[in-house]
Protein backbone atom coordinates (compact mmCIF):
# COMPACT_ATOMS: atom_id res chain seq x y z
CA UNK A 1 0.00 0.00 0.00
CA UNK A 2 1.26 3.05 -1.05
CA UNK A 3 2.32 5.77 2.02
CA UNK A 4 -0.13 8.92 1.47
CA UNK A 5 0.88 10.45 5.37
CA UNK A 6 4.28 13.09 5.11
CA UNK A 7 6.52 11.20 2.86
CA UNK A 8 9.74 12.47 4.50
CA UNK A 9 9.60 11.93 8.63
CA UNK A 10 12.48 12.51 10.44
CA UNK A 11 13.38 15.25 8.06
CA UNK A 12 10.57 17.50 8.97
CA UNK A 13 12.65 18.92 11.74
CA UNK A 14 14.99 20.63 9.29
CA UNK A 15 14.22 24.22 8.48
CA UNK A 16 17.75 25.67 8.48
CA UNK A 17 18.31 28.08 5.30
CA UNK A 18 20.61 30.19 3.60
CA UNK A 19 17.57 31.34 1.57
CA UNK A 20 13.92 32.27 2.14
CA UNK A 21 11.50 29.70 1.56
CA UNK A 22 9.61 30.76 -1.83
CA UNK A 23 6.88 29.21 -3.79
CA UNK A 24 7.47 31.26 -6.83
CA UNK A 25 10.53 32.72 -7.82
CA UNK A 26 12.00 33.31 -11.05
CA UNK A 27 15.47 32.94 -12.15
CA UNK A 28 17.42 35.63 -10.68
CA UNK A 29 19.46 38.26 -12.89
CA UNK A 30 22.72 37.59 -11.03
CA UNK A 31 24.61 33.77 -11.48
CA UNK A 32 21.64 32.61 -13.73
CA UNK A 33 21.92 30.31 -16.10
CA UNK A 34 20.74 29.83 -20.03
CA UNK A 35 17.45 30.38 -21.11
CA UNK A 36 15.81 26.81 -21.18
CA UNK A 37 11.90 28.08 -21.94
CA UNK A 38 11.80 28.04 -25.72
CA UNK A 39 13.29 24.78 -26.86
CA UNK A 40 14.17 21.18 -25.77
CA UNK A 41 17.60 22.48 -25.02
CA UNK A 42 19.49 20.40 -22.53
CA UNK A 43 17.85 17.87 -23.48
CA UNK A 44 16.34 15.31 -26.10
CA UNK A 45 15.74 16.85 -29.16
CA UNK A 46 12.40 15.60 -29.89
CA UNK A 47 9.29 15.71 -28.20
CA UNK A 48 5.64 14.97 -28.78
CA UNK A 49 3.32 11.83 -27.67
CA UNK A 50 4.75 9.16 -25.69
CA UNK A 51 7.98 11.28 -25.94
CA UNK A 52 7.86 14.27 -24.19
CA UNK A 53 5.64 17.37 -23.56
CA UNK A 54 6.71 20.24 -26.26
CA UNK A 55 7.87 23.72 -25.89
CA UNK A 56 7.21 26.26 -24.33
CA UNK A 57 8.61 25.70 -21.08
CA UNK A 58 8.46 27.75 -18.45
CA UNK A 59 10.27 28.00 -14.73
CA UNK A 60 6.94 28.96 -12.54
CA UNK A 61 4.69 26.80 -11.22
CA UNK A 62 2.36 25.46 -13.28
CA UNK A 63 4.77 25.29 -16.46
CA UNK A 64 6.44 22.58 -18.41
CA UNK A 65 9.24 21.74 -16.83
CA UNK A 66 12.60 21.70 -20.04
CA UNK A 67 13.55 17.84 -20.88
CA UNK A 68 17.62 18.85 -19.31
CA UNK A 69 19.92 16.12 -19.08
CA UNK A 70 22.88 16.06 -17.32
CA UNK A 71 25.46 13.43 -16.54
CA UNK A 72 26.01 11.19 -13.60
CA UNK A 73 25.39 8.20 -11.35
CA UNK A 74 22.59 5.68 -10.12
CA UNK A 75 21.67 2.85 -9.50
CA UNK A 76 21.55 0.38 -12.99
CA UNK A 77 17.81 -0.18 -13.10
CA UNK A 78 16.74 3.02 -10.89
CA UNK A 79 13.14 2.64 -12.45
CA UNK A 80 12.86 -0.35 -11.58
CA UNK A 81 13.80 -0.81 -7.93
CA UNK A 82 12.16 0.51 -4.70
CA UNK A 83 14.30 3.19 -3.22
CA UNK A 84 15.45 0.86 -0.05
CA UNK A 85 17.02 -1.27 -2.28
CA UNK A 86 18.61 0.82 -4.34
CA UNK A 87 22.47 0.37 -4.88
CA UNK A 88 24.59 3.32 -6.62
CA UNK A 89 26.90 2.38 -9.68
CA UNK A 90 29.66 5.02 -9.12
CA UNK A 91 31.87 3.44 -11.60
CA UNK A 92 29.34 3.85 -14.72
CA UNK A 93 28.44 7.39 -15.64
CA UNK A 94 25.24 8.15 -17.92
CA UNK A 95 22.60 10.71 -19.14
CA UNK A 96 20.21 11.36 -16.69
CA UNK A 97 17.17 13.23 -17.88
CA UNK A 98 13.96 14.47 -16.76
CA UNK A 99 12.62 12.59 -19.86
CA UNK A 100 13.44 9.25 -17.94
CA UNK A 101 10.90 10.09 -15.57
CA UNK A 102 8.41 11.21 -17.84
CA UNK A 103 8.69 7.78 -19.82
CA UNK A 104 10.62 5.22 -17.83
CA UNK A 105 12.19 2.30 -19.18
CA UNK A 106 10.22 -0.74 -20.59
CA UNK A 107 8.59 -3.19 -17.98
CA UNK A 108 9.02 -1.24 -15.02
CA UNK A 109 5.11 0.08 -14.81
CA UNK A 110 4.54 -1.09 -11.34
CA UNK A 111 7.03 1.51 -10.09
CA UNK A 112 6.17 4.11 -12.34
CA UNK A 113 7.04 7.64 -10.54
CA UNK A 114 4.12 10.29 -10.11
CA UNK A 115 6.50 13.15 -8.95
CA UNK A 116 9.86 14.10 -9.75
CA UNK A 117 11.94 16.00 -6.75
CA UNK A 118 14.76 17.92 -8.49
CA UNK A 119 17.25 18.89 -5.34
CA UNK A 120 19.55 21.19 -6.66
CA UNK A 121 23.18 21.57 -4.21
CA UNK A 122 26.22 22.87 -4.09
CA UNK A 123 29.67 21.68 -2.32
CA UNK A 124 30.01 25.08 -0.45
CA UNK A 125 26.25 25.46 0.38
CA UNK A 126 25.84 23.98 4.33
CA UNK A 127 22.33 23.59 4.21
CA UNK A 128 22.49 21.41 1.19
CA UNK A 129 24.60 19.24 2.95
CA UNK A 130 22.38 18.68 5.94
CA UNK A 131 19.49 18.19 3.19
CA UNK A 132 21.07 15.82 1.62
CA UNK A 133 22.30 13.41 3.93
CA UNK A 134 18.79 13.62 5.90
CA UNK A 135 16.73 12.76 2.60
CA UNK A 136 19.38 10.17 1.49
CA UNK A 137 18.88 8.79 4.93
CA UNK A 138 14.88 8.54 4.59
CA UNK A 139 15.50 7.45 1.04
CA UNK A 140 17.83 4.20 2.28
CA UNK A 141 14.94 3.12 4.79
CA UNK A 142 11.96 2.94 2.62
CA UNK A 143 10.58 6.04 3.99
CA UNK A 144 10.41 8.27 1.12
CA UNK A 145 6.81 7.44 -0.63
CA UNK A 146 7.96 5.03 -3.43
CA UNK A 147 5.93 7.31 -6.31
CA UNK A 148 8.38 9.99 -5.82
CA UNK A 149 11.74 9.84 -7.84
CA UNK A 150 14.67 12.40 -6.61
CA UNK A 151 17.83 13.11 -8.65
CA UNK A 152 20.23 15.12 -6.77
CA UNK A 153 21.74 17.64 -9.14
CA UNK A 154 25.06 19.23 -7.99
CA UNK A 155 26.35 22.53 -9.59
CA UNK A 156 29.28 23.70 -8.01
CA UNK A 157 32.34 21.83 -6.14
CA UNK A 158 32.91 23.32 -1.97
CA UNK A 159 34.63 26.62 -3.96
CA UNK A 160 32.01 28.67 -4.36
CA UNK A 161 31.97 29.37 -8.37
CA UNK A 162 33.67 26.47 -9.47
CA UNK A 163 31.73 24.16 -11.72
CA UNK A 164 31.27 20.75 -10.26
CA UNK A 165 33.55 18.25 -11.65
CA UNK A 166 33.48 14.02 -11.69
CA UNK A 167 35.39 13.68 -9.38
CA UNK A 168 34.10 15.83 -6.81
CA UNK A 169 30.55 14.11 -7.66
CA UNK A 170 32.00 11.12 -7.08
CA UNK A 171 33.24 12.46 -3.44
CA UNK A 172 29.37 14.02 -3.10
CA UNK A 173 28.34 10.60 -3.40
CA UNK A 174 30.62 8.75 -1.23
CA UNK A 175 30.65 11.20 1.76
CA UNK A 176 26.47 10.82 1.54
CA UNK A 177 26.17 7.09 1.14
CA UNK A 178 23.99 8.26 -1.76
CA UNK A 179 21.79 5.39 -3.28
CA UNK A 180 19.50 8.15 -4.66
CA UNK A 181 20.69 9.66 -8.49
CA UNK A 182 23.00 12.25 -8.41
CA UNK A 183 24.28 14.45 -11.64
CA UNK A 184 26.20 17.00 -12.65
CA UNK A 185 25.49 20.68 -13.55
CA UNK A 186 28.30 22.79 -14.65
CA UNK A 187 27.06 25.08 -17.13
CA UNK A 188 24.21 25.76 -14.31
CA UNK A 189 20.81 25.09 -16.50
CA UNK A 190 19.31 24.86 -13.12
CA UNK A 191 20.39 28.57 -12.80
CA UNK A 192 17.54 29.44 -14.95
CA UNK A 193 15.28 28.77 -12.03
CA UNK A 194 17.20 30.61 -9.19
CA UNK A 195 19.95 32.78 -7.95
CA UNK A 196 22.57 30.32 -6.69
CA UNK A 197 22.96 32.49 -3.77
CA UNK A 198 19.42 31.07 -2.79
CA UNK A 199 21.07 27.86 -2.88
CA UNK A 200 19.20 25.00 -2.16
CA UNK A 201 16.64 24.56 -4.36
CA UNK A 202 13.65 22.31 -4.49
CA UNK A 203 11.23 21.64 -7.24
CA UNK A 204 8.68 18.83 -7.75
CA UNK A 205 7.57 17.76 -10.98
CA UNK A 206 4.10 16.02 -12.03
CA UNK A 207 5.68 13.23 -14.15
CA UNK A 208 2.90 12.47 -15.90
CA UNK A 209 2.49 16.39 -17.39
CA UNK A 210 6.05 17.57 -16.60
CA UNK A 211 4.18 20.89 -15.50
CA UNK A 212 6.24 22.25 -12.05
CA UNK A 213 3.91 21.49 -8.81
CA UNK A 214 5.98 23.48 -6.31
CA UNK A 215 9.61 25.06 -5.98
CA UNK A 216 11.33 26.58 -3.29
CA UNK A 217 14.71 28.01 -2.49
CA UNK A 218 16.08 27.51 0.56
CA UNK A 219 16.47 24.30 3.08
CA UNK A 220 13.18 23.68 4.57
CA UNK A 221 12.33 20.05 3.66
CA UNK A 222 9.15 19.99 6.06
CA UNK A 223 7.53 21.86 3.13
CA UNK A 224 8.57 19.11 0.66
CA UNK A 225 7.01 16.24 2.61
CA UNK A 226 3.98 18.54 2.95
CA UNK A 227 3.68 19.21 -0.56
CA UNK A 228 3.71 15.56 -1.77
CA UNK A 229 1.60 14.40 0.92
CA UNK A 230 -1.02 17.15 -0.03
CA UNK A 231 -0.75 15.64 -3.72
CA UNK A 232 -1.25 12.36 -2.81
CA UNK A 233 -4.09 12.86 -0.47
């Protein structure tokens, strides 16, 4: 039976930020990145039925989420395994896109994701850090709600304005025990949602539409777990 109570639990206690908490912000000005709201840019080049949802996109809520891809690490058959089970393949890089969620790999429908959580982190950004390691944490027990994917994107190394690099990722990973995906961002694409200096930020995609549900900068994951358990109820 699927969970439809506050899909992240111990987690709720977090609220530490470097940012304010906002439903609705738009990329800022300052350390944004490219414009991703015309085109499939950053990601697969087609889209349509039983593909994915075509332009325009948009960075609000309520818009179509941009099909970006980015590179880096999960487990082989992430589609197809419950997140407690999950085991990370650090020694395989690939193309993880928001596409995969939309239309998951063959044979895999009884695990089919209705939301996607994008967490978007940096190396120097504290908060991130105790965000990550708490959700991974949930994530490894079972306790995240099974119809919600996560993919961990990282866009800068602990040097604030350094792009993230493999083998820092691969040091993200390992000092996080992550099992959940984690990729790498360093042109920034995610900058065209929010000022890094608002750094972390949290969106949550319908899967199913690719339209954005909810985003929000800063570290408060008690508003995550009451998002998705307001969607699923």
């Amino acid at each position: 039976m699927f969970r439809t109570t506050c899909v992240i639990l111990a987690i709720a206690l977090f609220g530490c930020s470097d940012g304010d908490s906002d439903t609705d912000v738009g990329g800022g000005p300052k350390d944004s990145g490219p414009d991703i709201t015309s085109t499939p840019e950053g990601g697969a080049p087609m889209c349509g039925p039983n593909i994915y949802p075509c332009p325009p996109y948009g960075v609000q809520s309520g818009d179509v989420a941009a099909n970006l891809e980015f590179v880096g690490y999960s487990d082989p058959k992430e589609h197809c395994t419950d997140h407690k089970d999950k085991v990370m393949d650090i020694d395989n890089a690939r193309k993880i896109s928001f596409r995969e969620f939309h239309q998951p790999e063959a044979g895999c429908d009884s695990k089919k994701r209705d939301l996607l959580w994008v967490m978007v982190s940096a190396g120097w950004c504290g908060p991130c850090r105790t965000e990550v390691q708490q959700t991974q944490t949930e994530y490894a027990k079972g306790s995240v709600d099974s119809r919600v994917g996560i993919v961990n994107v990282v866009f800068e190394t602990d040097k604030l304005g350094v792009p993230i690099t493999d083998a820092f990722l691969k040091k993200w990973i390992t000092s996080f025990n992550l099992t959940l995906p984690a990729v790498m961002d360093p042109s920034f694409k995610m900058g065209a949602y929010f000022d890094k200096k608002a750094t972390p930020f949290n969106m949550l995609v319908e899967t199913k539409t690719m339209k954005i549900l909810y985003r929000q900068t800063g570290g408060d994951l008690s508003n995550i777990g009451k998002k998705i358990s307001e969607y699923f109820n």
